[in-house]
PDB file of N, CA and C in Angstrom:
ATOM      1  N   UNK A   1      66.496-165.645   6.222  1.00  0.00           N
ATOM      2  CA  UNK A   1      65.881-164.524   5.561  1.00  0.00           C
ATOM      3  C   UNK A   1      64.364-164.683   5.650  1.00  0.00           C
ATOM      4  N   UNK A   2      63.603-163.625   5.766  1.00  0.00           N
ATOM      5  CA  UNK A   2      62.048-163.328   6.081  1.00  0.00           C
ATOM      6  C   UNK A   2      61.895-164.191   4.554  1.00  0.00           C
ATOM      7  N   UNK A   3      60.949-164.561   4.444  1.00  0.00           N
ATOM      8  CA  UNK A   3      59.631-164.654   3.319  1.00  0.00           C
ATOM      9  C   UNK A   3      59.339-163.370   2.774  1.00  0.00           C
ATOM     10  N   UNK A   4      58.928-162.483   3.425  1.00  0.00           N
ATOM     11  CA  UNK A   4      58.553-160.910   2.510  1.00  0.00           C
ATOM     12  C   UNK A   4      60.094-160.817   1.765  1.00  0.00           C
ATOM     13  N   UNK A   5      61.281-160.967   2.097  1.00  0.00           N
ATOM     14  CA  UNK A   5      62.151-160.836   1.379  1.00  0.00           C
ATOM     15  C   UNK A   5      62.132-161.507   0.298  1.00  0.00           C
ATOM     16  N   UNK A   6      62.085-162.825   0.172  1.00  0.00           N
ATOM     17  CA  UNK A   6      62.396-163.911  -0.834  1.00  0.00           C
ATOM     18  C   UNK A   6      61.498-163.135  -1.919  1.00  0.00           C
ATOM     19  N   UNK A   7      59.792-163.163  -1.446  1.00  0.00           N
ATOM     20  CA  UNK A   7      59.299-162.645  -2.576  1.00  0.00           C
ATOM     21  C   UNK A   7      59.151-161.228  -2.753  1.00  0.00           C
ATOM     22  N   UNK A   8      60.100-160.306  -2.330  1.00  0.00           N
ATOM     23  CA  UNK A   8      59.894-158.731  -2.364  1.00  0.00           C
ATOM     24  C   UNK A   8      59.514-158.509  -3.765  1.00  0.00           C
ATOM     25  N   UNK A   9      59.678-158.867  -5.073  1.00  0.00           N
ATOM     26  CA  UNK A   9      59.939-158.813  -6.077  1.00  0.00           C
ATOM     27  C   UNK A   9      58.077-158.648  -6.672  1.00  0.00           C
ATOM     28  N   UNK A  10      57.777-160.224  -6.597  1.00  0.00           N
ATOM     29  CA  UNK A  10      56.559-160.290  -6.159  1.00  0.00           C
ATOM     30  C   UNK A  10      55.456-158.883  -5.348  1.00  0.00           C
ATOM     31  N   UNK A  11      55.876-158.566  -4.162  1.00  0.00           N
ATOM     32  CA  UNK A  11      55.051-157.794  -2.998  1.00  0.00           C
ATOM     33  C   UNK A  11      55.347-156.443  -3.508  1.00  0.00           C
ATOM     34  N   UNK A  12      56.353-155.968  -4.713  1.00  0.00           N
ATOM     35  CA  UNK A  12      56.332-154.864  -5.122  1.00  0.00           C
ATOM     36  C   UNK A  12      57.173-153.854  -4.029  1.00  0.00           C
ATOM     37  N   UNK A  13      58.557-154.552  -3.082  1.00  0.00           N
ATOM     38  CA  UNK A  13      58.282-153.286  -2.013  1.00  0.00           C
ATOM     39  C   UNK A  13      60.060-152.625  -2.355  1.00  0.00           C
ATOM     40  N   UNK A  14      59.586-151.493  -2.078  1.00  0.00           N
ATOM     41  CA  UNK A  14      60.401-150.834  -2.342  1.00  0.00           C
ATOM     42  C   UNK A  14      61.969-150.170  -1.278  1.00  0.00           C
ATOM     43  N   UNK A  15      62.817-149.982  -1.894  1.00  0.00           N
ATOM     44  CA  UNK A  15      63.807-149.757  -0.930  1.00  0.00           C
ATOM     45  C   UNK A  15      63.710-149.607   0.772  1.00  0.00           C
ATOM     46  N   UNK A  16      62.906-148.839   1.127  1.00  0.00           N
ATOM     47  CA  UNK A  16      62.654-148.674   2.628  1.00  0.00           C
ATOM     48  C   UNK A  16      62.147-149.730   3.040  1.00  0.00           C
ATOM     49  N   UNK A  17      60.760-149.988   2.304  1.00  0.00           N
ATOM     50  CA  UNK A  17      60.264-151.371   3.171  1.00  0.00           C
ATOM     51  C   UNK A  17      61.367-152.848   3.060  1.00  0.00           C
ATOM     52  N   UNK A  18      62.216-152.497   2.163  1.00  0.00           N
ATOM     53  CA  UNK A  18      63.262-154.091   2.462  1.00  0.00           C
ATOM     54  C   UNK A  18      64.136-153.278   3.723  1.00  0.00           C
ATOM     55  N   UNK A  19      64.559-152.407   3.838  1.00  0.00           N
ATOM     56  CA  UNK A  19      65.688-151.768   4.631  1.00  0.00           C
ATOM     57  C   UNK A  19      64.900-151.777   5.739  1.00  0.00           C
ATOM     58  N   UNK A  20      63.584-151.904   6.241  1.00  0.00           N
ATOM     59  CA  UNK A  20      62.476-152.233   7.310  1.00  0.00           C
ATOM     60  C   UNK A  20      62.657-153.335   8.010  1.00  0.00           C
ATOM     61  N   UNK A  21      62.631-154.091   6.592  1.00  0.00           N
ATOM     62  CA  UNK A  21      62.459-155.681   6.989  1.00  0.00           C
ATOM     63  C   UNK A  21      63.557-156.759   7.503  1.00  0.00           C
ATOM     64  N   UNK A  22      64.851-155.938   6.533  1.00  0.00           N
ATOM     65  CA  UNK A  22      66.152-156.672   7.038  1.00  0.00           C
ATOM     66  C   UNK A  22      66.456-156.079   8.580  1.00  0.00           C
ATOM     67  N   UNK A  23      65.977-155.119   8.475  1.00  0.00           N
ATOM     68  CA  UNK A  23      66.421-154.804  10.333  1.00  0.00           C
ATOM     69  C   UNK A  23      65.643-154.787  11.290  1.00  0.00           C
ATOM     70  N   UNK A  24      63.773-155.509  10.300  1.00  0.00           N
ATOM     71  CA  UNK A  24      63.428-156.729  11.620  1.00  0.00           C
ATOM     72  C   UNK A  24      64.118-157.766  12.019  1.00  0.00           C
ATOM     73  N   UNK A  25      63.912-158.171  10.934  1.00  0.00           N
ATOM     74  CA  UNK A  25      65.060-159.972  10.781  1.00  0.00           C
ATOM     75  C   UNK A  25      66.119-159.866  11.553  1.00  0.00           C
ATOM     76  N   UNK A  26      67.039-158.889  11.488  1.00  0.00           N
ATOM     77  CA  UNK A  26      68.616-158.893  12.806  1.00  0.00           C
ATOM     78  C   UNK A  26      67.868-158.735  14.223  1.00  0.00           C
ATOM     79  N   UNK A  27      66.750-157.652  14.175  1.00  0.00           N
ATOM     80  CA  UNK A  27      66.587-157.337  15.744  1.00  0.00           C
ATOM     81  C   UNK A  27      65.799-158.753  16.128  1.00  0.00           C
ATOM     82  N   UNK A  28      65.364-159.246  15.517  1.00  0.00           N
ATOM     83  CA  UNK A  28      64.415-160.645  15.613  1.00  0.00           C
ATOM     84  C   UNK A  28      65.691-161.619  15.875  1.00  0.00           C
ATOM     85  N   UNK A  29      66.875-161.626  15.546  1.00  0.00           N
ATOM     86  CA  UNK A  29      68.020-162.560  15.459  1.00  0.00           C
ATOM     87  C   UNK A  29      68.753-162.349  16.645  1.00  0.00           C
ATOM     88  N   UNK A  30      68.571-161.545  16.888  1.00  0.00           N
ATOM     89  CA  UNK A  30      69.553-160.555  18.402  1.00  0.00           C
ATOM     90  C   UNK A  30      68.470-161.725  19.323  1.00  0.00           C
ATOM     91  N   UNK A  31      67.194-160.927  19.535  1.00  0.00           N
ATOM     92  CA  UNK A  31      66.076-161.469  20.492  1.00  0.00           C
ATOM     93  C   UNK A  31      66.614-162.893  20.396  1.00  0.00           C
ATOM     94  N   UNK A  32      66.578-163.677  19.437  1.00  0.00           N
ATOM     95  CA  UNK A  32      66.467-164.969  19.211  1.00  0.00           C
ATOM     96  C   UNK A  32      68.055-165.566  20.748  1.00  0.00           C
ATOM     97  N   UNK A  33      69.290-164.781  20.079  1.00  0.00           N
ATOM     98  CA  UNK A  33      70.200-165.101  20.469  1.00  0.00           C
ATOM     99  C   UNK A  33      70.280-165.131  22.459  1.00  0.00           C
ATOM    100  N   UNK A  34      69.469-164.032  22.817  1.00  0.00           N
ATOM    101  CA  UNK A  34      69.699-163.987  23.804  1.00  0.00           C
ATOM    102  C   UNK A  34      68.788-164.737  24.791  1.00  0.00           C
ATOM    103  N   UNK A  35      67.892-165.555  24.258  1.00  0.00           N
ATOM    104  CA  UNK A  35      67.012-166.468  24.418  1.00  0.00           C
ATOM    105  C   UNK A  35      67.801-167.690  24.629  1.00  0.00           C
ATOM    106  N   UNK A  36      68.593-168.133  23.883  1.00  0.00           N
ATOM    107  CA  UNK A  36      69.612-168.520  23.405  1.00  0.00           C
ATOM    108  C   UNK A  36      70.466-168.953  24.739  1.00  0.00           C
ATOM    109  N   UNK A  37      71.101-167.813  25.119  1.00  0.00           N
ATOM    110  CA  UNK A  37      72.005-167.190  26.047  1.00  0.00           C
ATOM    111  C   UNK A  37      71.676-167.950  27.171  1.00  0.00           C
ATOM    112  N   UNK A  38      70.045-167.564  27.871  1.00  0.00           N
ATOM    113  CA  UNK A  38      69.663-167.752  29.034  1.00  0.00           C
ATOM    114  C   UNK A  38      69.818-169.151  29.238  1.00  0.00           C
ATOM    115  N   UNK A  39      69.118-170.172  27.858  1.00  0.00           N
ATOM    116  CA  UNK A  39      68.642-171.450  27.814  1.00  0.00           C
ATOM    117  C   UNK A  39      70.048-172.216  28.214  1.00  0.00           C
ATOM    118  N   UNK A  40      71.628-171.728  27.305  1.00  0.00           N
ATOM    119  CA  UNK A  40      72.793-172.186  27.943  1.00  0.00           C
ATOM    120  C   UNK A  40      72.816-171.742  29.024  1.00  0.00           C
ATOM    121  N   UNK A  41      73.053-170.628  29.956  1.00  0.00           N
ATOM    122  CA  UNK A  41      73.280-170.135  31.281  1.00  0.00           C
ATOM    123  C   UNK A  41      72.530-171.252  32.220  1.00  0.00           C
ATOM    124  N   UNK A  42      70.863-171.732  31.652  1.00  0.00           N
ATOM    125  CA  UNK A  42      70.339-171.977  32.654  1.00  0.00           C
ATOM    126  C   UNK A  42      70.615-173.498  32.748  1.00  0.00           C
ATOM    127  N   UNK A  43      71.215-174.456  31.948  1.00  0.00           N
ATOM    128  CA  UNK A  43      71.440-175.723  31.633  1.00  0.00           C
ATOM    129  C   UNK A  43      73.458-176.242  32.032  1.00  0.00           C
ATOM    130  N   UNK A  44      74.214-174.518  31.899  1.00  0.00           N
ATOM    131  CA  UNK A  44      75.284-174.710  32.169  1.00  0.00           C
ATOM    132  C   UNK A  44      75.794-174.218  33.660  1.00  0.00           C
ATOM    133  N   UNK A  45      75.131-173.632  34.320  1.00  0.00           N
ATOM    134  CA  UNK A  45      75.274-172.868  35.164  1.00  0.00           C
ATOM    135  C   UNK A  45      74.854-173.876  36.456  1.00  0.00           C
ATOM    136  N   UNK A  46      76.158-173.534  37.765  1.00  0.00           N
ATOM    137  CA  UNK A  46      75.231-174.163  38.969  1.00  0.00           C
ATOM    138  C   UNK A  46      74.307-173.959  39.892  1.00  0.00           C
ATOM    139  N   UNK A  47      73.348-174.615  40.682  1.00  0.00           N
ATOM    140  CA  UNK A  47      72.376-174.225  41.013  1.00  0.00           C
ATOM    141  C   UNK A  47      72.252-172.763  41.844  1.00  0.00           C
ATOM    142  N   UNK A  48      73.760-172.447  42.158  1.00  0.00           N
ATOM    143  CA  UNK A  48      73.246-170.831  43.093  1.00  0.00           C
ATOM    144  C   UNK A  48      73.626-169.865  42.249  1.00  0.00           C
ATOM    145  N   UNK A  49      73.675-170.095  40.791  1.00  0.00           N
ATOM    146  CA  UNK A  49      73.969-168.822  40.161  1.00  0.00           C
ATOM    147  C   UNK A  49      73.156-169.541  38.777  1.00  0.00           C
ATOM    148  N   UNK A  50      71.888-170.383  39.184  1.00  0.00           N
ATOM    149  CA  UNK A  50      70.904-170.662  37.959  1.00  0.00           C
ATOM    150  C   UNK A  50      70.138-169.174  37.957  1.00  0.00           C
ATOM    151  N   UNK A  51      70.169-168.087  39.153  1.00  0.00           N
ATOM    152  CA  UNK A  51      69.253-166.891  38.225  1.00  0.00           C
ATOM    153  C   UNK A  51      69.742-165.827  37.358  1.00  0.00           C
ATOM    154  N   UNK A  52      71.059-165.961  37.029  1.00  0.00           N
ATOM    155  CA  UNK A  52      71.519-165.605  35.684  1.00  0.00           C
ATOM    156  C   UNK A  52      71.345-165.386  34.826  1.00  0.00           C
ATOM    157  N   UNK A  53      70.376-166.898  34.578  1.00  0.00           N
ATOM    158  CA  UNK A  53      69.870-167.257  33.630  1.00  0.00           C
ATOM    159  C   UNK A  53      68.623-166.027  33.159  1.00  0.00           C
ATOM    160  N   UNK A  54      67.869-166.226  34.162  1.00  0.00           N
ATOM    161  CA  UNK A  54      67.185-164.969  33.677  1.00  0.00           C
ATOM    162  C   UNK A  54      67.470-163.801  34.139  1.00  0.00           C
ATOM    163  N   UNK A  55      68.163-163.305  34.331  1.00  0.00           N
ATOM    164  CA  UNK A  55      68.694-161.822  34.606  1.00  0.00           C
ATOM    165  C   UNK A  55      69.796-161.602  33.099  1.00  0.00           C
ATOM    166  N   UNK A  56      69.909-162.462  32.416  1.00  0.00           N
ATOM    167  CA  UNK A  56      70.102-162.522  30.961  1.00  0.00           C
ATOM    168  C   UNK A  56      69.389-161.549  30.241  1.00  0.00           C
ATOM    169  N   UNK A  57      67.874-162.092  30.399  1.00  0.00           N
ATOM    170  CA  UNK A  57      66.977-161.131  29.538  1.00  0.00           C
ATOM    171  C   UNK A  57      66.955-159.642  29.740  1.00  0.00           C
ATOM    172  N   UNK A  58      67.732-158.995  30.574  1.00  0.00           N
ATOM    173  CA  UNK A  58      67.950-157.650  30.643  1.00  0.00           C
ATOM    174  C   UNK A  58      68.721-157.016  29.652  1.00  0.00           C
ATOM    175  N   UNK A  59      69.670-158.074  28.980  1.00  0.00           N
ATOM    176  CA  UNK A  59      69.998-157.564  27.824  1.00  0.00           C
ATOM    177  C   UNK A  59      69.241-157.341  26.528  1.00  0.00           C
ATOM    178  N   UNK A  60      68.024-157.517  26.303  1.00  0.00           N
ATOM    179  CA  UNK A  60      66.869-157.763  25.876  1.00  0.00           C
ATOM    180  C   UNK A  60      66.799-155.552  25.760  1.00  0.00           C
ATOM    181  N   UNK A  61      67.107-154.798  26.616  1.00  0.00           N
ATOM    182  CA  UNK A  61      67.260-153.428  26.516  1.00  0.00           C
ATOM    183  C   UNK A  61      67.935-153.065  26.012  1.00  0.00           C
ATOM    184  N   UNK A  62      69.496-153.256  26.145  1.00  0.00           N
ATOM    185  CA  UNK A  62      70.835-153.103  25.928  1.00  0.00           C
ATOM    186  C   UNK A  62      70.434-153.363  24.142  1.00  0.00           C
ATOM    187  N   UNK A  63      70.300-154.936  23.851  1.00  0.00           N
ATOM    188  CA  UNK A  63      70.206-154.592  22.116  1.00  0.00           C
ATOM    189  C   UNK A  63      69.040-153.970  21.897  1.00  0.00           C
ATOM    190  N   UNK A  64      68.219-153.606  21.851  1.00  0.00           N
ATOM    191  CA  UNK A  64      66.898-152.668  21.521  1.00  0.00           C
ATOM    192  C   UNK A  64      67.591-151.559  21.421  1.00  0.00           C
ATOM    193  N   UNK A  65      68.176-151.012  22.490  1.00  0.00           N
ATOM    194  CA  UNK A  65      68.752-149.443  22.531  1.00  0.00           C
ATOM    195  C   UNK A  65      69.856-149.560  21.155  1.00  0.00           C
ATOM    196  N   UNK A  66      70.715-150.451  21.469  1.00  0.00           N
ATOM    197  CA  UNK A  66      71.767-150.326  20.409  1.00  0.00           C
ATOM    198  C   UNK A  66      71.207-150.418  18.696  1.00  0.00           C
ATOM    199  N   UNK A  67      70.324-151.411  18.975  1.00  0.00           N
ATOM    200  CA  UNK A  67      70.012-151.870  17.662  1.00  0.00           C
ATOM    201  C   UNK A  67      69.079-150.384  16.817  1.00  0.00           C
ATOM    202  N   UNK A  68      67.913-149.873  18.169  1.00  0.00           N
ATOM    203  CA  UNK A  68      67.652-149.141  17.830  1.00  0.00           C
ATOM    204  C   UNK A  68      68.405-147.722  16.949  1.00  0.00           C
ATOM    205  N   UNK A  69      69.524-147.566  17.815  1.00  0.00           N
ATOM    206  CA  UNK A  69      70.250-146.304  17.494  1.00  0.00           C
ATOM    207  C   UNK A  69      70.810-146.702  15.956  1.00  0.00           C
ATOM    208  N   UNK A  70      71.334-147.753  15.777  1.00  0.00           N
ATOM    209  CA  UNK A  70      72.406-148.142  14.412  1.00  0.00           C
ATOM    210  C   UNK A  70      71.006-148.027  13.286  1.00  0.00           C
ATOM    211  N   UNK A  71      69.609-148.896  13.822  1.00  0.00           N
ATOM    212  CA  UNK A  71      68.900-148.596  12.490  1.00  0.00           C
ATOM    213  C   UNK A  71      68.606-147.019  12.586  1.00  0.00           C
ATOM    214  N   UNK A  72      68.459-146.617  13.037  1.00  0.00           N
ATOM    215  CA  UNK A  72      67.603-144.970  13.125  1.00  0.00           C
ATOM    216  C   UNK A  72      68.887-144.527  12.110  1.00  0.00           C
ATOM    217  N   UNK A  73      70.040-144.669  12.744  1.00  0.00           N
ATOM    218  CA  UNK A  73      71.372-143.962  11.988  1.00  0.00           C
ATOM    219  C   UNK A  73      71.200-144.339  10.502  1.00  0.00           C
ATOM    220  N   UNK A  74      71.106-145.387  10.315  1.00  0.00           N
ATOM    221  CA  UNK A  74      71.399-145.761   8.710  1.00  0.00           C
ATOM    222  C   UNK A  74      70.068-145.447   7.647  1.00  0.00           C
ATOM    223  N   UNK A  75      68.841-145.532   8.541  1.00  0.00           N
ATOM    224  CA  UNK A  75      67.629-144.913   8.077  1.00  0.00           C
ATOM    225  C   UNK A  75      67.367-143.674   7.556  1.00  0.00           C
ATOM    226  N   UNK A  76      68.394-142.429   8.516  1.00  0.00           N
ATOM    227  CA  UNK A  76      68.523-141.415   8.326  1.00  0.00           C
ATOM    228  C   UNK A  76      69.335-141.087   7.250  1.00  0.00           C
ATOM    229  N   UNK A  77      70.282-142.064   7.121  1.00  0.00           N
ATOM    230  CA  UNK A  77      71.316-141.577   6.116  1.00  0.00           C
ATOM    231  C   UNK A  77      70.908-141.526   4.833  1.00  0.00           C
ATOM    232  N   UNK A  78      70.203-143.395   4.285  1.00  0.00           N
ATOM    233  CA  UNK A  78      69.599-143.362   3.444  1.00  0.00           C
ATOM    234  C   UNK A  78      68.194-143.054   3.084  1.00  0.00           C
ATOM    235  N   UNK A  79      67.293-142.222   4.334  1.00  0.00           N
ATOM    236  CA  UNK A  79      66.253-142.195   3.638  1.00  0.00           C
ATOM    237  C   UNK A  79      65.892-140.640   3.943  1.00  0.00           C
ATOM    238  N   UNK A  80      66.968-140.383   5.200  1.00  0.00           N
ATOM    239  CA  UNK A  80      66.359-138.989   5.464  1.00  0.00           C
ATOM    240  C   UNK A  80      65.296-138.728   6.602  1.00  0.00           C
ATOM    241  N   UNK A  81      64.688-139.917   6.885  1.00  0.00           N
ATOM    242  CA  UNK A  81      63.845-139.903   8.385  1.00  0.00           C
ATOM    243  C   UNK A  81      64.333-140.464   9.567  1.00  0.00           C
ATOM    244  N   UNK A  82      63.816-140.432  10.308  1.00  0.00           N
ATOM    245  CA  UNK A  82      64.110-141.675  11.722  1.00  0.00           C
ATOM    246  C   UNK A  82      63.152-142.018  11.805  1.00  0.00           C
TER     247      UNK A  82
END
């Protein structure tokens, strides 16, 4: 969990800005994972299919798009914007 979370209480922030912040923190967790991904691919993988490894990070779009669409959706629901 972020720090702005722990002390939201503290920082005064209100519904949207936590509903902001928790769906930095996942898209930040996604990024993290597929970082992740490459570092196994590139350590498990044999040498004529080590560029995998980075042709990994193309999924780097794939969750942006997705991630994007699910927060916009739930943003809208509860706040009424995108």
């Amino acid at each position: 969990m972020s720090h702005a979370l722990r002390v939201r209480a503290k920082l005064e922030l209100d519904a949207r800005e936590i509903f902001e912040t928790r769906a930095e923190v996942a898209d930040n967790l996604w990024l993290a994972a597929v970082g992740a991904l490459s570092a196994v691919l590139a350590l498990t993988l044999p040498d004529r299919w080590l560029g995998f490894a980075g042709w990994s990070y193309f999924l780097i779009g794939v969750e942006q798009t997705i991630c994007g669409i699910y927060h916009g959706r739930k943003r809208h629901e509860k706040f009424g914007v995108r």
